[in-house]
Each structure stands twice: as C-alpha cells, then as structure tokens.
N, C-alpha and C. Protein backbone atom coordinates (compact mmCIF):
# COMPACT_ATOMS: atom_id res chain seq x y z
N UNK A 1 -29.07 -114.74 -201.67
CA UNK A 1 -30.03 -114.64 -200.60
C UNK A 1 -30.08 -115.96 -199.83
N UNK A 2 -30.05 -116.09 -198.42
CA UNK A 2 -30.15 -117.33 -197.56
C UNK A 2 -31.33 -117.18 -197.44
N UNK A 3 -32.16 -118.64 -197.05
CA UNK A 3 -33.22 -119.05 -196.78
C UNK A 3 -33.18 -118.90 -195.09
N UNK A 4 -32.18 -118.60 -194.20
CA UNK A 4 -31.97 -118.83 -192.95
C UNK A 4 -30.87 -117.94 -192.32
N UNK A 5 -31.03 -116.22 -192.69
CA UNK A 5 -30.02 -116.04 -191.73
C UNK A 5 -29.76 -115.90 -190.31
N UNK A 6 -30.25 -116.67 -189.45
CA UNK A 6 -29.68 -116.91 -188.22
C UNK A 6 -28.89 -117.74 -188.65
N UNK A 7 -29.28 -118.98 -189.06
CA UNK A 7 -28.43 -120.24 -189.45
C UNK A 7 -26.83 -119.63 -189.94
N UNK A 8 -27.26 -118.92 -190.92
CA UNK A 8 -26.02 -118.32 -191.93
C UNK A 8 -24.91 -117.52 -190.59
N UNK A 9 -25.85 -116.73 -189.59
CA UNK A 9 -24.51 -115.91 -188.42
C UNK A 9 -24.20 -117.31 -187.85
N UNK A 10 -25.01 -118.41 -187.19
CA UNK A 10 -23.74 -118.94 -186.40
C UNK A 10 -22.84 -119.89 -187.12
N UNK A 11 -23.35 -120.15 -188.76
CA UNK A 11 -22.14 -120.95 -189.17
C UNK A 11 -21.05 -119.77 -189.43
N UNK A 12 -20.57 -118.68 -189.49
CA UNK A 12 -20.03 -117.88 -189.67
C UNK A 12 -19.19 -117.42 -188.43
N UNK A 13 -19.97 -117.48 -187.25
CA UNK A 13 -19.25 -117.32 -185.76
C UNK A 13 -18.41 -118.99 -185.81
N UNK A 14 -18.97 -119.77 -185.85
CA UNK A 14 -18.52 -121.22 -185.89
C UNK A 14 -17.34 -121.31 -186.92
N UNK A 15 -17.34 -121.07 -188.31
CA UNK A 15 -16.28 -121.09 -188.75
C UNK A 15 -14.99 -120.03 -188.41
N UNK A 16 -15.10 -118.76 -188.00
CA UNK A 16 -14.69 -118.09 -187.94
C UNK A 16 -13.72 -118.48 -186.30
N UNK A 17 -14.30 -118.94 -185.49
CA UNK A 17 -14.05 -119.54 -184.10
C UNK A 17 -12.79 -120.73 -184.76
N UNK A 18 -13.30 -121.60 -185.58
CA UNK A 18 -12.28 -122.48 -185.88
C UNK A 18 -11.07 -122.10 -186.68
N UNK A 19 -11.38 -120.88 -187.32
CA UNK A 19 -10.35 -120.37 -187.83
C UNK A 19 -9.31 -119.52 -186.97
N UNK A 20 -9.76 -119.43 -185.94
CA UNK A 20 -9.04 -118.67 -185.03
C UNK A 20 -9.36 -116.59 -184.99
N UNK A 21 -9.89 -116.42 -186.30
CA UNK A 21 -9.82 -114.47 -186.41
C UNK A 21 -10.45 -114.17 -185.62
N UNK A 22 -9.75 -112.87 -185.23
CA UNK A 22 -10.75 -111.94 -184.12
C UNK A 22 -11.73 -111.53 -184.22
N UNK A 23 -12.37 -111.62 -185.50
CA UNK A 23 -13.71 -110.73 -185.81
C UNK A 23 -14.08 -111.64 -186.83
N UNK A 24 -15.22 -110.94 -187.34
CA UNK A 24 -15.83 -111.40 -188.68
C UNK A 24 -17.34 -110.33 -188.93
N UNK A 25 -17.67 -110.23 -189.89
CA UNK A 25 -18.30 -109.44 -190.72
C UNK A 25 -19.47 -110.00 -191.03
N UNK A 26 -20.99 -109.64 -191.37
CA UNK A 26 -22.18 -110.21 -191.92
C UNK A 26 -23.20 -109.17 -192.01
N UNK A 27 -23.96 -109.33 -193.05
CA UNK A 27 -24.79 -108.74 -193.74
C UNK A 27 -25.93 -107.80 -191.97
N UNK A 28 -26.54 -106.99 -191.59
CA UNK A 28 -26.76 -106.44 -190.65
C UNK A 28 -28.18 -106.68 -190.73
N UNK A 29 -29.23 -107.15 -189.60
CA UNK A 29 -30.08 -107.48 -189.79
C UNK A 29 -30.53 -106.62 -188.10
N UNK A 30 -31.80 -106.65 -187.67
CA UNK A 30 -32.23 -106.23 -186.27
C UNK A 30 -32.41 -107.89 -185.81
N UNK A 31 -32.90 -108.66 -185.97
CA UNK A 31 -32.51 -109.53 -185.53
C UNK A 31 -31.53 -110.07 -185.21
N UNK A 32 -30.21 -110.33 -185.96
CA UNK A 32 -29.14 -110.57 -185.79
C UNK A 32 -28.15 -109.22 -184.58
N UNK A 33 -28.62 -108.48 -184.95
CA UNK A 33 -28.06 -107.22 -183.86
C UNK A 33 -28.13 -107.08 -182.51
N UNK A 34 -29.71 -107.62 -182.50
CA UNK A 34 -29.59 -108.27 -181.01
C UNK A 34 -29.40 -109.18 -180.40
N UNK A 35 -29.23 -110.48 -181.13
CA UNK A 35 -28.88 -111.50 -180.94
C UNK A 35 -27.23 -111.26 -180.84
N UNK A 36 -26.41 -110.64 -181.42
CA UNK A 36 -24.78 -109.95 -180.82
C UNK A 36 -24.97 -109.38 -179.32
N UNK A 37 -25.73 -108.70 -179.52
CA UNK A 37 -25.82 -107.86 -178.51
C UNK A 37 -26.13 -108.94 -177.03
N UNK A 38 -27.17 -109.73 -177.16
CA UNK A 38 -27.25 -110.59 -175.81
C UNK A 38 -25.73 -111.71 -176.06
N UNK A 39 -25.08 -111.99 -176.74
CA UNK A 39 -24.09 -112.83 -176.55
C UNK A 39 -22.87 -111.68 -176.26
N UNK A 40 -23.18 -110.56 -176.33
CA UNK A 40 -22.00 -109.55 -175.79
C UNK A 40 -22.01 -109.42 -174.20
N UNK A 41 -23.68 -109.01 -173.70
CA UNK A 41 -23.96 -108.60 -172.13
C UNK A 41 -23.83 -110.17 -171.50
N UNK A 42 -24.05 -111.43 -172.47
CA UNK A 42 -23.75 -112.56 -171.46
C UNK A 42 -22.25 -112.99 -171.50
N UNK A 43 -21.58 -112.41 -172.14
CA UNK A 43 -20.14 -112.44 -171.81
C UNK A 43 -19.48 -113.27 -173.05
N UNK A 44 -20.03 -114.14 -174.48
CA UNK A 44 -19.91 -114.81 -174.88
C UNK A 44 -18.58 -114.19 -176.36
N UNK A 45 -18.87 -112.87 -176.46
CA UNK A 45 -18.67 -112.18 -177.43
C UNK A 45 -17.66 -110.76 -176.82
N UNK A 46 -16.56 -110.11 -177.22
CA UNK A 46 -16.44 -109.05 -176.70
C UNK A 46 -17.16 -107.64 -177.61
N UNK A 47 -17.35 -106.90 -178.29
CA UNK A 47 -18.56 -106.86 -179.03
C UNK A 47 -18.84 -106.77 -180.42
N UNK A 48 -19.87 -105.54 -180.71
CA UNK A 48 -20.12 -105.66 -181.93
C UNK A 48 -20.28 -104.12 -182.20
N UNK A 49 -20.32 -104.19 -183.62
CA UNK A 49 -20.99 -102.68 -184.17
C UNK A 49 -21.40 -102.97 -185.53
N UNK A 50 -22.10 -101.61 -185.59
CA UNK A 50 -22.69 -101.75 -187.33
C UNK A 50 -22.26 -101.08 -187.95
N UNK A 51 -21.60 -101.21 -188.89
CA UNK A 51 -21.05 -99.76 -189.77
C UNK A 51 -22.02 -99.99 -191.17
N UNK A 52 -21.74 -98.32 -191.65
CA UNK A 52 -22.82 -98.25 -192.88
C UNK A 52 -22.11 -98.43 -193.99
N UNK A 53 -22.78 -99.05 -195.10
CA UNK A 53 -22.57 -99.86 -196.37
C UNK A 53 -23.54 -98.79 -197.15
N UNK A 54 -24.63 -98.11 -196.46
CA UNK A 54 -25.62 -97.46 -197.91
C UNK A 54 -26.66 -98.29 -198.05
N UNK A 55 -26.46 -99.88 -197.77
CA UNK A 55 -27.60 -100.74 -198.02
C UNK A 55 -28.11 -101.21 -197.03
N UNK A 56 -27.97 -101.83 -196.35
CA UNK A 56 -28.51 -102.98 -194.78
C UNK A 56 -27.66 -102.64 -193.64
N UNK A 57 -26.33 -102.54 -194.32
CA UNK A 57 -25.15 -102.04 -193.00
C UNK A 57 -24.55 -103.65 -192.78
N UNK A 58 -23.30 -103.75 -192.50
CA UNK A 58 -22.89 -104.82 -192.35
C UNK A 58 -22.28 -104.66 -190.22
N UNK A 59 -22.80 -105.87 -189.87
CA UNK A 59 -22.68 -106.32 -188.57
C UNK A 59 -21.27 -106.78 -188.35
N UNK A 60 -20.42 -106.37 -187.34
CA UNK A 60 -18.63 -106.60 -187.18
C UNK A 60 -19.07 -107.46 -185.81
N UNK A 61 -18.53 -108.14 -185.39
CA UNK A 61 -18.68 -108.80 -184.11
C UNK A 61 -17.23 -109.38 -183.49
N UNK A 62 -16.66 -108.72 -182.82
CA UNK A 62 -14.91 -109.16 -182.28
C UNK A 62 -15.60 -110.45 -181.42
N UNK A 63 -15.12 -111.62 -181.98
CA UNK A 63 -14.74 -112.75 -181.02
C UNK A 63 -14.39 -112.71 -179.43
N UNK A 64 -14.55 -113.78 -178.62
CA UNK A 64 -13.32 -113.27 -177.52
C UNK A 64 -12.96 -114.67 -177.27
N UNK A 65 -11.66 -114.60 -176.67
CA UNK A 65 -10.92 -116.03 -176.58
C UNK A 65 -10.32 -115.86 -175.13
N UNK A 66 -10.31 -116.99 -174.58
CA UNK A 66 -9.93 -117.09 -173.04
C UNK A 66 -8.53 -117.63 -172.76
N UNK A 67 -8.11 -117.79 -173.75
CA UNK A 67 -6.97 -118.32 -174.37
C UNK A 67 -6.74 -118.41 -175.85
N UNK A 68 -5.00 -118.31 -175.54
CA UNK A 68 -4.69 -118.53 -177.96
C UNK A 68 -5.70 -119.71 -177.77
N UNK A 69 -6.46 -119.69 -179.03
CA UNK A 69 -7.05 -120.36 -179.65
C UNK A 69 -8.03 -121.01 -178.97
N UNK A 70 -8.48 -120.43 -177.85
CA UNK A 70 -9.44 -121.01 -176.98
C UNK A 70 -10.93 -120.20 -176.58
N UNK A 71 -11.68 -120.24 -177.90
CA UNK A 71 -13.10 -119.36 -177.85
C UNK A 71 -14.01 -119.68 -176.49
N UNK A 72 -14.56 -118.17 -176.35
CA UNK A 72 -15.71 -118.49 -175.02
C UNK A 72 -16.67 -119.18 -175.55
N UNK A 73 -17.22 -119.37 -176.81
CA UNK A 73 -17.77 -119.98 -177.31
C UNK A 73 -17.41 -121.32 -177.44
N UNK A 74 -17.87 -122.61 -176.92
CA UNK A 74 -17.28 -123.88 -177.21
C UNK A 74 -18.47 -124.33 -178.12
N UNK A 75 -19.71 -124.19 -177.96
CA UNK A 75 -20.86 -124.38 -178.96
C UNK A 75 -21.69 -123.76 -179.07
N UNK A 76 -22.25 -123.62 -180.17
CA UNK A 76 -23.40 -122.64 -180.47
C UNK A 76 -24.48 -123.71 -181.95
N UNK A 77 -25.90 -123.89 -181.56
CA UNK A 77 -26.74 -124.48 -182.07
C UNK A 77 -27.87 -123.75 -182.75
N UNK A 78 -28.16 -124.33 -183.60
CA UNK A 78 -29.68 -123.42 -184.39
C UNK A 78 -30.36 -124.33 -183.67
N UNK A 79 -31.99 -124.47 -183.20
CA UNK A 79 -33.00 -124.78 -182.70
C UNK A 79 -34.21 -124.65 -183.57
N UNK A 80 -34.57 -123.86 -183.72
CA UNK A 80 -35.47 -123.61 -184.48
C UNK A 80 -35.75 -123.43 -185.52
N UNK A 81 -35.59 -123.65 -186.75
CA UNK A 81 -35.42 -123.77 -188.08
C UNK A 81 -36.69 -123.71 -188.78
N UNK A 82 -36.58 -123.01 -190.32
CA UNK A 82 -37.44 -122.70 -191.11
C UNK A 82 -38.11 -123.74 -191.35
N UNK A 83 -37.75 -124.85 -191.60
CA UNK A 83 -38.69 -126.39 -191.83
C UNK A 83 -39.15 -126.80 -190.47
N UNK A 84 -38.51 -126.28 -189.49
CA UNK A 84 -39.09 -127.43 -188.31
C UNK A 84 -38.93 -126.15 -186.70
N UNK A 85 -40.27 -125.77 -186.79
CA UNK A 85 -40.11 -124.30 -185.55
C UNK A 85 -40.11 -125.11 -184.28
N UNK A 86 -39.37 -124.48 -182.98
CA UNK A 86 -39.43 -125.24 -182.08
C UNK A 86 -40.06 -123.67 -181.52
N UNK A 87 -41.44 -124.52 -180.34
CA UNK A 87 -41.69 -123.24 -179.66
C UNK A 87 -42.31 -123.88 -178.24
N UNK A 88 -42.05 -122.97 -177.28
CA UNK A 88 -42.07 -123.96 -175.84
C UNK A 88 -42.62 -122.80 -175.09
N UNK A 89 -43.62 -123.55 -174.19
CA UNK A 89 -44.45 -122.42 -173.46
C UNK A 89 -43.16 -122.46 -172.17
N UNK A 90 -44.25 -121.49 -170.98
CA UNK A 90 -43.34 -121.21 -170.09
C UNK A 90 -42.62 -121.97 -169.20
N UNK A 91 -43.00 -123.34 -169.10
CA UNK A 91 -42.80 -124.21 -168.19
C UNK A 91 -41.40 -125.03 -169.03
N UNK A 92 -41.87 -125.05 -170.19
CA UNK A 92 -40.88 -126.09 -170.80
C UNK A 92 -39.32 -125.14 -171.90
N UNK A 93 -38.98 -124.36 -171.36
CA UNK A 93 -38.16 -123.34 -171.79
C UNK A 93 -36.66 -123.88 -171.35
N UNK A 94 -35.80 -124.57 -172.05
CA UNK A 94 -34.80 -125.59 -171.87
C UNK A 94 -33.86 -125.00 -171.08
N UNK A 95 -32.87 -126.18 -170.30
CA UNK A 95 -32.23 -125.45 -169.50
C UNK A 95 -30.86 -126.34 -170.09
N UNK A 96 -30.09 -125.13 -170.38
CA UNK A 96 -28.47 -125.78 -171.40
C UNK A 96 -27.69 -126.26 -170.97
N UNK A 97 -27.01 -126.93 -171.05
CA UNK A 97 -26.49 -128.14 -170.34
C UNK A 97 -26.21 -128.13 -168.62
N UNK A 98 -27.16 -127.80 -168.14
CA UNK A 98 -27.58 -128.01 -166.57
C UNK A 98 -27.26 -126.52 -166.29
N UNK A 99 -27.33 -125.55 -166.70
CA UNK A 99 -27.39 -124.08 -166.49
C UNK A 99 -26.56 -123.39 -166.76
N UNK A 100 -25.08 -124.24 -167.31
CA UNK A 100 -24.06 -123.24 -167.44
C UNK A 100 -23.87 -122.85 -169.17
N UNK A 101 -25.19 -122.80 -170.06
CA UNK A 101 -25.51 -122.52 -171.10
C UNK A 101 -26.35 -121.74 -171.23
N UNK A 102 -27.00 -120.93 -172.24
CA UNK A 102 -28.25 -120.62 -172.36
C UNK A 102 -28.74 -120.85 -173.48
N UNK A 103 -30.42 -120.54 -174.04
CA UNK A 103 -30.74 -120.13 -174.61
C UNK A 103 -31.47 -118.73 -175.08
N UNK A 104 -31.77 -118.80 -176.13
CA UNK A 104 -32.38 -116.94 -176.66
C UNK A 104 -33.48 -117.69 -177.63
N UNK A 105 -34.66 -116.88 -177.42
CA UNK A 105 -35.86 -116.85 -176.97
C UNK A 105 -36.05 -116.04 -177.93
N UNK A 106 -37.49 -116.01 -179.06
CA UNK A 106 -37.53 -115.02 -179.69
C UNK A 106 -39.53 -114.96 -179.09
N UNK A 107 -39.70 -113.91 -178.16
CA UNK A 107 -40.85 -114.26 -177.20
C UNK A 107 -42.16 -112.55 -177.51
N UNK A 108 -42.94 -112.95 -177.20
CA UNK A 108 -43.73 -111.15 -177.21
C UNK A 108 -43.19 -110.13 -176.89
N UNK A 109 -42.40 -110.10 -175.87
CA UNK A 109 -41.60 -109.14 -175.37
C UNK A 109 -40.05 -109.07 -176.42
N UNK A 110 -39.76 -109.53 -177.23
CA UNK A 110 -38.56 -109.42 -178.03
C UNK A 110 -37.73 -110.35 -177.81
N UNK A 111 -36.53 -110.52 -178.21
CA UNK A 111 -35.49 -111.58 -177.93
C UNK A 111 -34.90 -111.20 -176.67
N UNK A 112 -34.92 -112.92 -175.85
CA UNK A 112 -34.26 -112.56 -174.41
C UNK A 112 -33.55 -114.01 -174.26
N UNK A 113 -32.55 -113.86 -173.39
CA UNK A 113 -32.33 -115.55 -172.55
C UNK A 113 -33.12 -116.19 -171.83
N UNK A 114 -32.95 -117.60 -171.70
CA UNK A 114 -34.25 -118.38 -171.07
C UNK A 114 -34.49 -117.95 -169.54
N UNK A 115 -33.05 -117.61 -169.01
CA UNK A 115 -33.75 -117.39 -167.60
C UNK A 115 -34.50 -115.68 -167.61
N UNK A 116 -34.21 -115.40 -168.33
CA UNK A 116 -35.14 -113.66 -168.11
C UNK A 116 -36.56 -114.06 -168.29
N UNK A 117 -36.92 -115.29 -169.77
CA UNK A 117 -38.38 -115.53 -170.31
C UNK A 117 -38.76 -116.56 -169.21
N UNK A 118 -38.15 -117.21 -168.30
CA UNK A 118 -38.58 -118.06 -166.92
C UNK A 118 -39.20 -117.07 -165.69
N UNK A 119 -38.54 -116.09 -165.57
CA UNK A 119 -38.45 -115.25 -164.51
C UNK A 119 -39.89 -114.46 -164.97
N UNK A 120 -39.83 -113.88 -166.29
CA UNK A 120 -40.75 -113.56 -166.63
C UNK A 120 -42.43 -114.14 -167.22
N UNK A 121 -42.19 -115.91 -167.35
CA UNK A 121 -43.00 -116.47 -167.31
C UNK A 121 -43.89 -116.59 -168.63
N UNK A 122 -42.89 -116.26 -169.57
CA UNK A 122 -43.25 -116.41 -170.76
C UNK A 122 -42.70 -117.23 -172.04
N UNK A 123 -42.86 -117.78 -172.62
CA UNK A 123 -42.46 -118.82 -173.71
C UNK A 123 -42.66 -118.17 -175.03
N UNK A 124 -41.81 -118.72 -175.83
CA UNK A 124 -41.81 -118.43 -177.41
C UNK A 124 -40.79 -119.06 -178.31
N UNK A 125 -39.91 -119.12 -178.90
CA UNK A 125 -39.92 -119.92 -180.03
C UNK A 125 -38.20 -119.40 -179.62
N UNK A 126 -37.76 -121.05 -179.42
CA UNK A 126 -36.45 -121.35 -179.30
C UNK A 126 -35.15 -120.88 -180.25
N UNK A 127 -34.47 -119.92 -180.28
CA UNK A 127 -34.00 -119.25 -181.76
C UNK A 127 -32.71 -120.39 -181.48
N UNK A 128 -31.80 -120.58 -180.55
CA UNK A 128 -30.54 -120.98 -180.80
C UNK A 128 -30.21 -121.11 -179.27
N UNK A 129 -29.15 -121.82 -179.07
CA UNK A 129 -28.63 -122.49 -177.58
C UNK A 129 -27.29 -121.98 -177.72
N UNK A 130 -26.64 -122.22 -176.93
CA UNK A 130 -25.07 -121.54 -176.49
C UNK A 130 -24.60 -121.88 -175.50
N UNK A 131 -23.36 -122.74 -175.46
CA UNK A 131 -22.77 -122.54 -174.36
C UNK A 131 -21.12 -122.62 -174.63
C-alpha cells in the first residue's frame, strides 16, 4: 500500500518516460483516471483505458513521444503532498513556466487545469504541475 498514490503515478510516468516504453500500467483509482484523462485532452498523453482485474481495475496509459525517445512530457511535479498540502485561492493559482505548462487543480467543482479554475474563479489544492 502507498502512502501517496498520485506521487506513486508520476514516478511511474517519469520512470517509464526514461525508459523509453510506450505504455505502462497502475493500480486504477478515480482520481488517477482523471488525472490521465486531462493529460490526454491537453495533449500530454496519447491515451488511456481501464481494463478489469475483478479488484480496482488496473489504469493502461500509452505514452506519446514527439520523437524516438523524445516524450511530450519533459516534466511532471507532485505539489501537494500528504505532509505538506499546497492550496491557493483564486488569484494565486500558478502559472507554469510562463504558460506553456499547466497545472491540475483538485477544486469544488472536481479536478481541472489552472486556466479553466482562473476562468472559473476558483482555487483549491495544487495536485501536480506539467509541462
């Protein structure tokens, strides 16, 4: 059992990125599902699915590379962590390295990117950055 699985998917996208494979596999969570899912519609990921196990369902997520060995992903960060929550009202909702990053937002309205929770004018608790 992890104490942190967000932490646990992006060291797993992260290793998996350095390893070069097209995919990779992890335990299936609704959190984590949509968190694929917004790195799929922002272009970061080509996608995902869940197939059934009987227990939780395990989460598949195909990589995508812009080149051999060249992930759309160049970084991906945890933010918010079980020892130390980061949470930012509407004004102060970070902007990733001058806009051509994002972040995902875990907010009242559900998990979104920062510019949807800007637009929408709402703040909540920084899950992870990306660019």
């Amino acid at each position: 059992m992890t104490t942190d699985p967000i932490g646990d998917m992006l060291t797993r996208i992260r290793n998996a990125i350095q390893a070069g494979f097209p995919s990779l596999e992890m335990p299936n969570s609704n959190v984590k599902r949509r968190i694929a899912e917004i790195l799929k519609e922002q272009g970061y990921i080509e996608d995902c699915s869940v197939m059934d196990d009987r227990l939780q369902g395990i989460l598949k997520i195909y990589l995508k590379y812009t080149a051999p060995k060249r992930a759309a992903i160049a970084g991906i960060r945890r933010e918010s962590k079980p020892g130390r929550r980061v949470y930012v009202g509407k004004r102060d909702i970070p902007r990733v390295k001058r806009g051509l990053g994002l972040a995902i937002l875990s907010t009242p309205q559900g998990l979104m990117v920062d510019a949807e929770a800007r637009k929408l004018g709402i703040g909540g608790e920084v899950l992870l950055t990306i660019w």
